[in-house]
C-alpha atoms as a PDB file:
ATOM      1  CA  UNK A   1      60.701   3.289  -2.910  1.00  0.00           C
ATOM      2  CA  UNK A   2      58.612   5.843  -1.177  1.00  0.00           C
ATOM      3  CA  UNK A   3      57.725   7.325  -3.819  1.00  0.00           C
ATOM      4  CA  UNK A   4      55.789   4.036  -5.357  1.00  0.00           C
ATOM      5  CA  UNK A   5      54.248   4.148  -1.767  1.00  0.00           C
ATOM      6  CA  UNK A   6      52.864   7.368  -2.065  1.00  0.00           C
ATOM      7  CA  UNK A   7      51.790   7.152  -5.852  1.00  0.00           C
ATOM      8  CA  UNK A   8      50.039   3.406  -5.201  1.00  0.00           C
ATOM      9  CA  UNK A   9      47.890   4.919  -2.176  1.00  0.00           C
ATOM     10  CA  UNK A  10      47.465   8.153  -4.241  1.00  0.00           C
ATOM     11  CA  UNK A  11      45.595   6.475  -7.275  1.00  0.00           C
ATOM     12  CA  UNK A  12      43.840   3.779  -4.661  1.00  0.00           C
ATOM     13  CA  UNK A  13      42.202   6.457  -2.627  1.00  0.00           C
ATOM     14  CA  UNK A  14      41.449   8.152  -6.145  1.00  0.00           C
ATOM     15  CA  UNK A  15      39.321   5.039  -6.590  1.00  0.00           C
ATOM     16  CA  UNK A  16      38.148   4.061  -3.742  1.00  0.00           C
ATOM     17  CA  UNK A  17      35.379   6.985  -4.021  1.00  0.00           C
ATOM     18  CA  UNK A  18      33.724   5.540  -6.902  1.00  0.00           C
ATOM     19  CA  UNK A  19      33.812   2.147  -6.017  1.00  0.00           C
ATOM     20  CA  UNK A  20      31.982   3.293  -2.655  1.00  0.00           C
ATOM     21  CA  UNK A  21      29.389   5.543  -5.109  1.00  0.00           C
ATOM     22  CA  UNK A  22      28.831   2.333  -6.884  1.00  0.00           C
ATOM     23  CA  UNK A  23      27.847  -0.064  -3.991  1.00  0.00           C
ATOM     24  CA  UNK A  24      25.437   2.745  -2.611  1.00  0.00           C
ATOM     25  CA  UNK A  25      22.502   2.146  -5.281  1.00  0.00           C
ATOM     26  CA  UNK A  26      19.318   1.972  -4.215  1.00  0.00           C
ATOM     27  CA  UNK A  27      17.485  -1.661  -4.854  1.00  0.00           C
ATOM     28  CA  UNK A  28      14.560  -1.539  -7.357  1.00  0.00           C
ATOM     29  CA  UNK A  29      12.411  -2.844  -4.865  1.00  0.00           C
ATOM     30  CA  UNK A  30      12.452  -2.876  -0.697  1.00  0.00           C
ATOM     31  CA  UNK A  31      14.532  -4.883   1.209  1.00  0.00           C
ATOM     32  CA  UNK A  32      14.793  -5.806   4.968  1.00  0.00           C
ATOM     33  CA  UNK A  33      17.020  -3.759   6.536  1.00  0.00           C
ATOM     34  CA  UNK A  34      17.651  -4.831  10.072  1.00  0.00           C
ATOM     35  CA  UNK A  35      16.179  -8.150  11.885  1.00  0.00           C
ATOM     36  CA  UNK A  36      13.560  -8.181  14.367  1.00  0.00           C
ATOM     37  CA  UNK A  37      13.641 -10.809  17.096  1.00  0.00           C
ATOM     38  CA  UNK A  38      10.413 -12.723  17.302  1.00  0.00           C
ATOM     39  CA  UNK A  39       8.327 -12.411  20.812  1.00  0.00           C
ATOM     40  CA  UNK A  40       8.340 -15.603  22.819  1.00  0.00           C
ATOM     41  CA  UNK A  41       9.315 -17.852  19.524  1.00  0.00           C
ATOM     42  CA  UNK A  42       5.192 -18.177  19.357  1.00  0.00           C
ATOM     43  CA  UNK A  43       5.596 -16.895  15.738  1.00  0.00           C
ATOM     44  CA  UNK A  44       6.223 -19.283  13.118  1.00  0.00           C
ATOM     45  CA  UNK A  45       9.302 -18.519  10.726  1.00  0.00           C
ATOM     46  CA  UNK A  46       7.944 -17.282   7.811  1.00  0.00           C
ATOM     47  CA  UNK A  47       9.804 -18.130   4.171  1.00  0.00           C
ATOM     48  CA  UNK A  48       9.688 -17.125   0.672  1.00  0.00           C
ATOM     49  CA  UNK A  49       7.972 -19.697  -0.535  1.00  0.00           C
ATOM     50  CA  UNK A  50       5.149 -19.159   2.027  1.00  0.00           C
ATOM     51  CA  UNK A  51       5.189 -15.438   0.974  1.00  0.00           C
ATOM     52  CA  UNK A  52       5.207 -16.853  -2.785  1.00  0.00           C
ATOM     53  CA  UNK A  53       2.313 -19.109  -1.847  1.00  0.00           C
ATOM     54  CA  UNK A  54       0.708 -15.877  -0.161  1.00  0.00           C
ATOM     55  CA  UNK A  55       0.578 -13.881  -3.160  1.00  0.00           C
ATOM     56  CA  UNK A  56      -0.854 -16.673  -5.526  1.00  0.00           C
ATOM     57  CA  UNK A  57      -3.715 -17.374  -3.029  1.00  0.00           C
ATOM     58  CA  UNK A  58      -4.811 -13.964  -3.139  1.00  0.00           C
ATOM     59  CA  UNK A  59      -4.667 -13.264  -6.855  1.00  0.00           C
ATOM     60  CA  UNK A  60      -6.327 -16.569  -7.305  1.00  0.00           C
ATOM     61  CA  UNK A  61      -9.308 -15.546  -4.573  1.00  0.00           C
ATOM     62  CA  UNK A  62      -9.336 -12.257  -6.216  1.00  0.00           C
ATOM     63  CA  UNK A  63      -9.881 -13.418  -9.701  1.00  0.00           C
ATOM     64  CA  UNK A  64     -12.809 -15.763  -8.821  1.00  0.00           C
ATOM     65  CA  UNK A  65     -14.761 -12.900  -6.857  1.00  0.00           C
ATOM     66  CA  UNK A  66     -14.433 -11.078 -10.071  1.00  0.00           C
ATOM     67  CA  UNK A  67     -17.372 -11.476 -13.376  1.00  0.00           C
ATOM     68  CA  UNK A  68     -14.345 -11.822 -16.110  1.00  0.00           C
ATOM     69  CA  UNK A  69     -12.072 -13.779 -13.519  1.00  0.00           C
ATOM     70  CA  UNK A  70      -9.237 -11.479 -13.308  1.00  0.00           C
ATOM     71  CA  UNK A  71      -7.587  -9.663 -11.038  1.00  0.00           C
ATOM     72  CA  UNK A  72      -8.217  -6.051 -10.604  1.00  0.00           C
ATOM     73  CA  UNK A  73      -6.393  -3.153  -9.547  1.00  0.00           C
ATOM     74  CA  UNK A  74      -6.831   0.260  -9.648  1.00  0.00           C
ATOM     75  CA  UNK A  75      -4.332   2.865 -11.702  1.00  0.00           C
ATOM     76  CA  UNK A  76      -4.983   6.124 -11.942  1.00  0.00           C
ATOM     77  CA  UNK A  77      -9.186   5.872 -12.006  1.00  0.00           C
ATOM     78  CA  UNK A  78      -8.746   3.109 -14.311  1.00  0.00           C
ATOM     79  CA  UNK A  79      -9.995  -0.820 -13.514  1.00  0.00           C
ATOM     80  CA  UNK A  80      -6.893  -2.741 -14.960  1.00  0.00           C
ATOM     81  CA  UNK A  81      -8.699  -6.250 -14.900  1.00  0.00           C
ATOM     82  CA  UNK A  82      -5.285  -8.234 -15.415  1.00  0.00           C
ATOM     83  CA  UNK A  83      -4.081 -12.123 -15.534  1.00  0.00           C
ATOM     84  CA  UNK A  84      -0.848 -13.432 -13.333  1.00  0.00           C
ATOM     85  CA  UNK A  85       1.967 -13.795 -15.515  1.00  0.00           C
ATOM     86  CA  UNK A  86       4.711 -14.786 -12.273  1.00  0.00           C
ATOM     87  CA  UNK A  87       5.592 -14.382  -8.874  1.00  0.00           C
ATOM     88  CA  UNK A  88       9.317 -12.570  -9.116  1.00  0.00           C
ATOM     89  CA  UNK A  89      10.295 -15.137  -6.240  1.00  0.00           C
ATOM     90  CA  UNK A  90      13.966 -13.336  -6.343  1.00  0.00           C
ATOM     91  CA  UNK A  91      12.641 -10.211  -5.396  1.00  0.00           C
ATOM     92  CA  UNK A  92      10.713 -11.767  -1.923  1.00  0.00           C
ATOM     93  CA  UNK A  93      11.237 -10.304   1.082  1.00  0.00           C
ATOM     94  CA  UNK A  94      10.978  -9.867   4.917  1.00  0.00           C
ATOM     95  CA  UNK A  95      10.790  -6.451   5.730  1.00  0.00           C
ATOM     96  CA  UNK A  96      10.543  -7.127   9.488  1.00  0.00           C
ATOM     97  CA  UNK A  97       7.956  -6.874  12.479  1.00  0.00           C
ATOM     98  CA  UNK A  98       6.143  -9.062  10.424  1.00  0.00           C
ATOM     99  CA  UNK A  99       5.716  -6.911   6.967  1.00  0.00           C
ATOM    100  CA  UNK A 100       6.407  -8.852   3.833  1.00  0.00           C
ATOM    101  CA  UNK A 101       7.002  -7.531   0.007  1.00  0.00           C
ATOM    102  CA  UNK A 102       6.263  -9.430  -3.326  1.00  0.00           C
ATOM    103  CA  UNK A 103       5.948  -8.094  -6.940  1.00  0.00           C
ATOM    104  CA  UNK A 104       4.742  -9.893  -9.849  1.00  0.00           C
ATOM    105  CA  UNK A 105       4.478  -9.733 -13.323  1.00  0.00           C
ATOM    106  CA  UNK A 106       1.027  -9.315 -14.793  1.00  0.00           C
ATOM    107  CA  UNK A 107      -0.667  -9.078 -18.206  1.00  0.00           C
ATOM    108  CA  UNK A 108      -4.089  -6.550 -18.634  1.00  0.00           C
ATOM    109  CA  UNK A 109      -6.266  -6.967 -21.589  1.00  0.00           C
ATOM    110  CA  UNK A 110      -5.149  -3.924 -22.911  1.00  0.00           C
ATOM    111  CA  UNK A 111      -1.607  -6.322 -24.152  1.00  0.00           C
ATOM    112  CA  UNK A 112       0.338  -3.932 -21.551  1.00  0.00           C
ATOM    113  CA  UNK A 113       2.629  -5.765 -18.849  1.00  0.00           C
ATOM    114  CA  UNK A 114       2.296  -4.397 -15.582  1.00  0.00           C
ATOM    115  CA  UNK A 115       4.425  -4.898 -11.838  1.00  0.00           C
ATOM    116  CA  UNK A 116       2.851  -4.953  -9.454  1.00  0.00           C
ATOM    117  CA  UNK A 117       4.033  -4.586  -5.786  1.00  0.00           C
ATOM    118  CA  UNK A 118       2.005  -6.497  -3.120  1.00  0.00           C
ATOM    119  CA  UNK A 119       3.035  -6.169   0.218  1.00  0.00           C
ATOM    120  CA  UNK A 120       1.465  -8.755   2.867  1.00  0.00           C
ATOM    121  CA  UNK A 121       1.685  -9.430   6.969  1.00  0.00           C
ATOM    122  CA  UNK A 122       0.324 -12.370   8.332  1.00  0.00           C
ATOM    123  CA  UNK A 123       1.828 -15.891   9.038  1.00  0.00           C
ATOM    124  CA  UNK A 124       3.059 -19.495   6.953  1.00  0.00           C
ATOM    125  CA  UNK A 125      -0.460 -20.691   5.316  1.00  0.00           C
ATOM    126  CA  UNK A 126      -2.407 -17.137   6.290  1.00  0.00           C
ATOM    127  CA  UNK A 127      -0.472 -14.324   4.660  1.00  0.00           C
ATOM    128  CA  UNK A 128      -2.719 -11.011   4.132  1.00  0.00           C
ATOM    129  CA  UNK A 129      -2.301  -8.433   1.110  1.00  0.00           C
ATOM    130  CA  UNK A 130      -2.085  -5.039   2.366  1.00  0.00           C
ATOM    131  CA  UNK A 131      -1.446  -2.549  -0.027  1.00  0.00           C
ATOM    132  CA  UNK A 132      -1.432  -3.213  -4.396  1.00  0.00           C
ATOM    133  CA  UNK A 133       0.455  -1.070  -6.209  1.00  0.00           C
ATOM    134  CA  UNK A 134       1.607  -0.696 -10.075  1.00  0.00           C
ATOM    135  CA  UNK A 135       5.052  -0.093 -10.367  1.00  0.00           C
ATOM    136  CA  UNK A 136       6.030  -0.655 -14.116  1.00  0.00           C
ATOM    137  CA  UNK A 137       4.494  -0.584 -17.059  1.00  0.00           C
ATOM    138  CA  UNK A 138       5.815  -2.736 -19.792  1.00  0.00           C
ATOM    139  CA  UNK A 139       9.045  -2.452 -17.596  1.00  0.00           C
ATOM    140  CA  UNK A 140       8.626   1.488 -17.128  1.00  0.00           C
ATOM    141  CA  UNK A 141       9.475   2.159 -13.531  1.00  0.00           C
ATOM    142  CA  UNK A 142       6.982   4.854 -11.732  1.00  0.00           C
ATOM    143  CA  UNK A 143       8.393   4.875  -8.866  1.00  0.00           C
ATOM    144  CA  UNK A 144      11.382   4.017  -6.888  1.00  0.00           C
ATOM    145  CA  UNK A 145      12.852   2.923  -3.480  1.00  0.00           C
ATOM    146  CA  UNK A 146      15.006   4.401  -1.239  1.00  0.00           C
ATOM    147  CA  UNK A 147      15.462   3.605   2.455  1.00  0.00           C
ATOM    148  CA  UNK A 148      15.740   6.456   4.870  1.00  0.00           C
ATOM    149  CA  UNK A 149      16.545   5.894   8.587  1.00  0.00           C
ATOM    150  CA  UNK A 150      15.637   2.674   7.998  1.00  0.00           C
ATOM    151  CA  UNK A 151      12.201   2.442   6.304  1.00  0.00           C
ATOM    152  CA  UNK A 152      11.927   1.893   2.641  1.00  0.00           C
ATOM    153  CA  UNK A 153       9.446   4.334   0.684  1.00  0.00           C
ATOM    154  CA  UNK A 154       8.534   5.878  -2.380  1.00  0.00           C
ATOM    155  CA  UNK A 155      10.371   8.274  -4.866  1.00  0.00           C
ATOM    156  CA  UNK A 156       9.663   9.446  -8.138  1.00  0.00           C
ATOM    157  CA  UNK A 157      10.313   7.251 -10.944  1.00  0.00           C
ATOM    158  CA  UNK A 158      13.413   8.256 -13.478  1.00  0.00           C
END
């Protein structure tokens, strides 16, 4: 009887390392980590659909400045004038102290398919764009995430 004992923890803990190896991925995109209490409840909740909302007004405002009516962003000294394909409203989210992350689909008139990562701040109805970034081309990662101490950044691609 002690013997089963000892065998049945034996092969659990055998396990139990690679089940723990497998849970410890890293996302393909940042994710909020910890929450941040809001000062004085002045600030108004901010949800996915207003971060959604965020992204399409600035692509849209974009794309109008623009002669050819796209929107443009800059890869690697190149003008990628490109068209807005979809918001990946799965992959919304709150970073904290008031820093939000989106990434959408795009098509350039080159054919290619390109992520993009936009990353935003403001509030419901008056969300900013920050930073643009291309992170996959026709569904090529260049980069990664990884979350260190607590902040997400930027590794190489594999």
């Amino acid at each position: 009887m002690i013997s089963r004992l000892i065998i049945t923890v034996a092969i659990a803990l055998f396990f139990t390392p690679a089940a723990l190896i497998s849970a410890a991925e890293h996302p393909e995109h940042p994710k909020k980590t910890t929450e941040h209490p809001k000062k004085g409840g002045e600030e108004k909740q901010v949800s996915k659909s207003d971060i959604s909302a965020g992204i399409k007004k600035n692509i849209e405002a974009e794309s109008k400045k623009s002669s050819d009516a796209k929107f443009h962003v800059k890869y690697e000294g190149q003008d990628l004038a490109l068209d807005l394909i979809r918001v990946h409203d799965d992959r919304l989210s709150d970073l904290g102290a008031g820093k939000y992350f989106a990434c959408v689909d795009m098509k350039a008139t080159d054919g290619k398919t390109y992520d993009i990562d936009f990353f935003l701040t403001g509030q419901p109805g008056k969300m900013n764009v920050t930073e643009t970034s291309v992170h996959k081309i026709d569904g090529k990662p260049l980069y990664n995430w990884k979350e260190e101490n607590g902040k997400w950044h930027k590794v190489a691609g594999s």
